[in-house]
C-alpha atoms as a PDB file:
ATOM      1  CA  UNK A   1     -20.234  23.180 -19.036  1.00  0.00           C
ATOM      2  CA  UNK A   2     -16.773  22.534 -20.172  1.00  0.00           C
ATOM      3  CA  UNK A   3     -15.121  23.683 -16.774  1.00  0.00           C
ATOM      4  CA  UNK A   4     -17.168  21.144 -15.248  1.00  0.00           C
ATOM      5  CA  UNK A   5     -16.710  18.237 -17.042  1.00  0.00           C
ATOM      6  CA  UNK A   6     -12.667  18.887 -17.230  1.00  0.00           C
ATOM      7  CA  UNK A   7     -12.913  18.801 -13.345  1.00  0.00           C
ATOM      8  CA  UNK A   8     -14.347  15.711 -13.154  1.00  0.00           C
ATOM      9  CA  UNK A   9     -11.918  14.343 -15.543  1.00  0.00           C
ATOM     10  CA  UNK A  10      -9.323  15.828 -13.164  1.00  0.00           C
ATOM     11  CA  UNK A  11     -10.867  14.155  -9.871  1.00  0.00           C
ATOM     12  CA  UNK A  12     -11.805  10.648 -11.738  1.00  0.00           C
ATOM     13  CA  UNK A  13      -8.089  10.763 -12.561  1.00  0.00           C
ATOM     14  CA  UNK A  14      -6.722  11.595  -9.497  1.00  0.00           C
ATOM     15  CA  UNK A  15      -8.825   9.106  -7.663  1.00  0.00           C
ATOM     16  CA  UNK A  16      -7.347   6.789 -10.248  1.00  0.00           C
ATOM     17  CA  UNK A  17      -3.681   7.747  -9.579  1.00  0.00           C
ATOM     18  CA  UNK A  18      -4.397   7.066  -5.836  1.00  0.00           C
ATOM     19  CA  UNK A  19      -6.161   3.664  -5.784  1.00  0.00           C
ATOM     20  CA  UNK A  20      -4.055   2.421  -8.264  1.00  0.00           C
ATOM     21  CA  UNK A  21      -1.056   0.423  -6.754  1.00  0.00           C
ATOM     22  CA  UNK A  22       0.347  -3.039  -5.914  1.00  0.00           C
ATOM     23  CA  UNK A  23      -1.167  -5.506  -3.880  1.00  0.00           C
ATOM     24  CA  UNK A  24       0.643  -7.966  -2.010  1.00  0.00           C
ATOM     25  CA  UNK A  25      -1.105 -10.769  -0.414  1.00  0.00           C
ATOM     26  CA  UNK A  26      -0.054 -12.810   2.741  1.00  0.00           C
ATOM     27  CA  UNK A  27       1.498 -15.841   2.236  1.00  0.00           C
ATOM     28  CA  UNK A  28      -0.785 -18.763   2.823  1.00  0.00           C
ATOM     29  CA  UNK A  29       1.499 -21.124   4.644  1.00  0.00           C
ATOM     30  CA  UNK A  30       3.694 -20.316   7.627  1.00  0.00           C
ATOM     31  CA  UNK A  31       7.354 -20.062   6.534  1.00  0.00           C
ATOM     32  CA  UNK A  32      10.069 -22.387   7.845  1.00  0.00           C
ATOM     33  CA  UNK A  33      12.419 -21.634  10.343  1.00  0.00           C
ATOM     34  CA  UNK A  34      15.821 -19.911   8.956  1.00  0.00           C
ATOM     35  CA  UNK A  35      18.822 -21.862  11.149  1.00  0.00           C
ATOM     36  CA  UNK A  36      20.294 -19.101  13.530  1.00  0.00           C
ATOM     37  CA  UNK A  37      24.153 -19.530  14.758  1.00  0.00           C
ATOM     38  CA  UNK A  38      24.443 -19.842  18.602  1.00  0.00           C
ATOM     39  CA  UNK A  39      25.325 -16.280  19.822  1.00  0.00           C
ATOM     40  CA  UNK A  40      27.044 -18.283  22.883  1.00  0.00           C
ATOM     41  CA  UNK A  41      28.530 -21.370  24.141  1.00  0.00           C
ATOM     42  CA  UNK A  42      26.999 -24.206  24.945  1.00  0.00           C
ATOM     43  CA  UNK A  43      25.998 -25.256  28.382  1.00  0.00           C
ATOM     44  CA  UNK A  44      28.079 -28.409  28.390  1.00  0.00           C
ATOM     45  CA  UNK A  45      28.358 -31.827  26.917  1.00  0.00           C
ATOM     46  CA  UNK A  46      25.078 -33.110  25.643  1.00  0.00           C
ATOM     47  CA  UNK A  47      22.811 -29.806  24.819  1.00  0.00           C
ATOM     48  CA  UNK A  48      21.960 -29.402  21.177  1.00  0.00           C
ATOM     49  CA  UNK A  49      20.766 -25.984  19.297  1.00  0.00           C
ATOM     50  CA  UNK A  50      17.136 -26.176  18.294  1.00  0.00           C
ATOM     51  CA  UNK A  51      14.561 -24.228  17.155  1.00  0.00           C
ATOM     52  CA  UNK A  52      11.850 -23.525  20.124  1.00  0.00           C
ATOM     53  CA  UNK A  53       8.315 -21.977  18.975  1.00  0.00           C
ATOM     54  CA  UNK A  54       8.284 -19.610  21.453  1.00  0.00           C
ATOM     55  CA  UNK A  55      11.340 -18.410  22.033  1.00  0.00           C
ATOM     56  CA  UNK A  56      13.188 -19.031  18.830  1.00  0.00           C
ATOM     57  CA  UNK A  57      16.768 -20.906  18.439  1.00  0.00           C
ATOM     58  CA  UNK A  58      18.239 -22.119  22.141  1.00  0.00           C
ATOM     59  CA  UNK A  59      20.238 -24.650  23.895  1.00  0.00           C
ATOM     60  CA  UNK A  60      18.228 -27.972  24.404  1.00  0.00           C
ATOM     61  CA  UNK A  61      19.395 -31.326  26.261  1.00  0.00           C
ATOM     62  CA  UNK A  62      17.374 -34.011  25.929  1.00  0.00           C
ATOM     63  CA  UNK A  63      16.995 -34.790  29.849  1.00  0.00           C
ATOM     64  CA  UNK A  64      17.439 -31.282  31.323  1.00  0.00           C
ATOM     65  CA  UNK A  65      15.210 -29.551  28.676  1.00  0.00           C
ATOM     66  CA  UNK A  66      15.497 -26.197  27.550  1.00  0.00           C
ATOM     67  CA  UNK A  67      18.333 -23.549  28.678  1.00  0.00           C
ATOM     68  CA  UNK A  68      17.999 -20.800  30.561  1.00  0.00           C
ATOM     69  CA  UNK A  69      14.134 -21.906  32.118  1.00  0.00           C
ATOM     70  CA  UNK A  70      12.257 -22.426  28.410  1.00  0.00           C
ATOM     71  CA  UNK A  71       9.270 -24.547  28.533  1.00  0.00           C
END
C-alpha cells in the first residue's frame, strides 16, 4: 500500500512541476509604431517618411502618393 501511494505522490508532483509555469497574456491594445530611419534616399524634393499599415515605414508625397507603387 505504501508503494502505491508514494507513486502517486511522485506523478501528482510531477504533473505539478509540468503545469506549473508563467503565463503571459497578449497585450490588449495594438502597440504604436516604433519610427524606422530611411534605409535610402529620398525620391526628391517634397516626399516625406511615413509610417504605411501595410507595408511599414516608406517614402510618401502628398500628390504622387506612396513610393515604389504602395497603395
Amino acid at each position: 500500500m505504501k508503494k502505491t501511494r508514494l507513486v502517486a505522490l511522485a506523478a501528482a508532483s510531477a504533473l505539478m512541476a509540468l503545469t506549473s509555469g508563467c503565463v503571459v497574456a497578449p497585450p490588449r491594445h495594438a502597440a504604436a509604431a516604433v519610427y524606422v530611419a530611411p534605409t535610402y534616399a529620398s525620391p526628391g524634393p517634397g516626399w516625406t517618411w511615413e509610417f504605411h499599415a501595410r507595408y511599414g515605414w516608406g517614402w510618401h508625397h502628398p500628390h504622387y502618393g506612396w513610393h515604389r507603387g504602395w497603395y
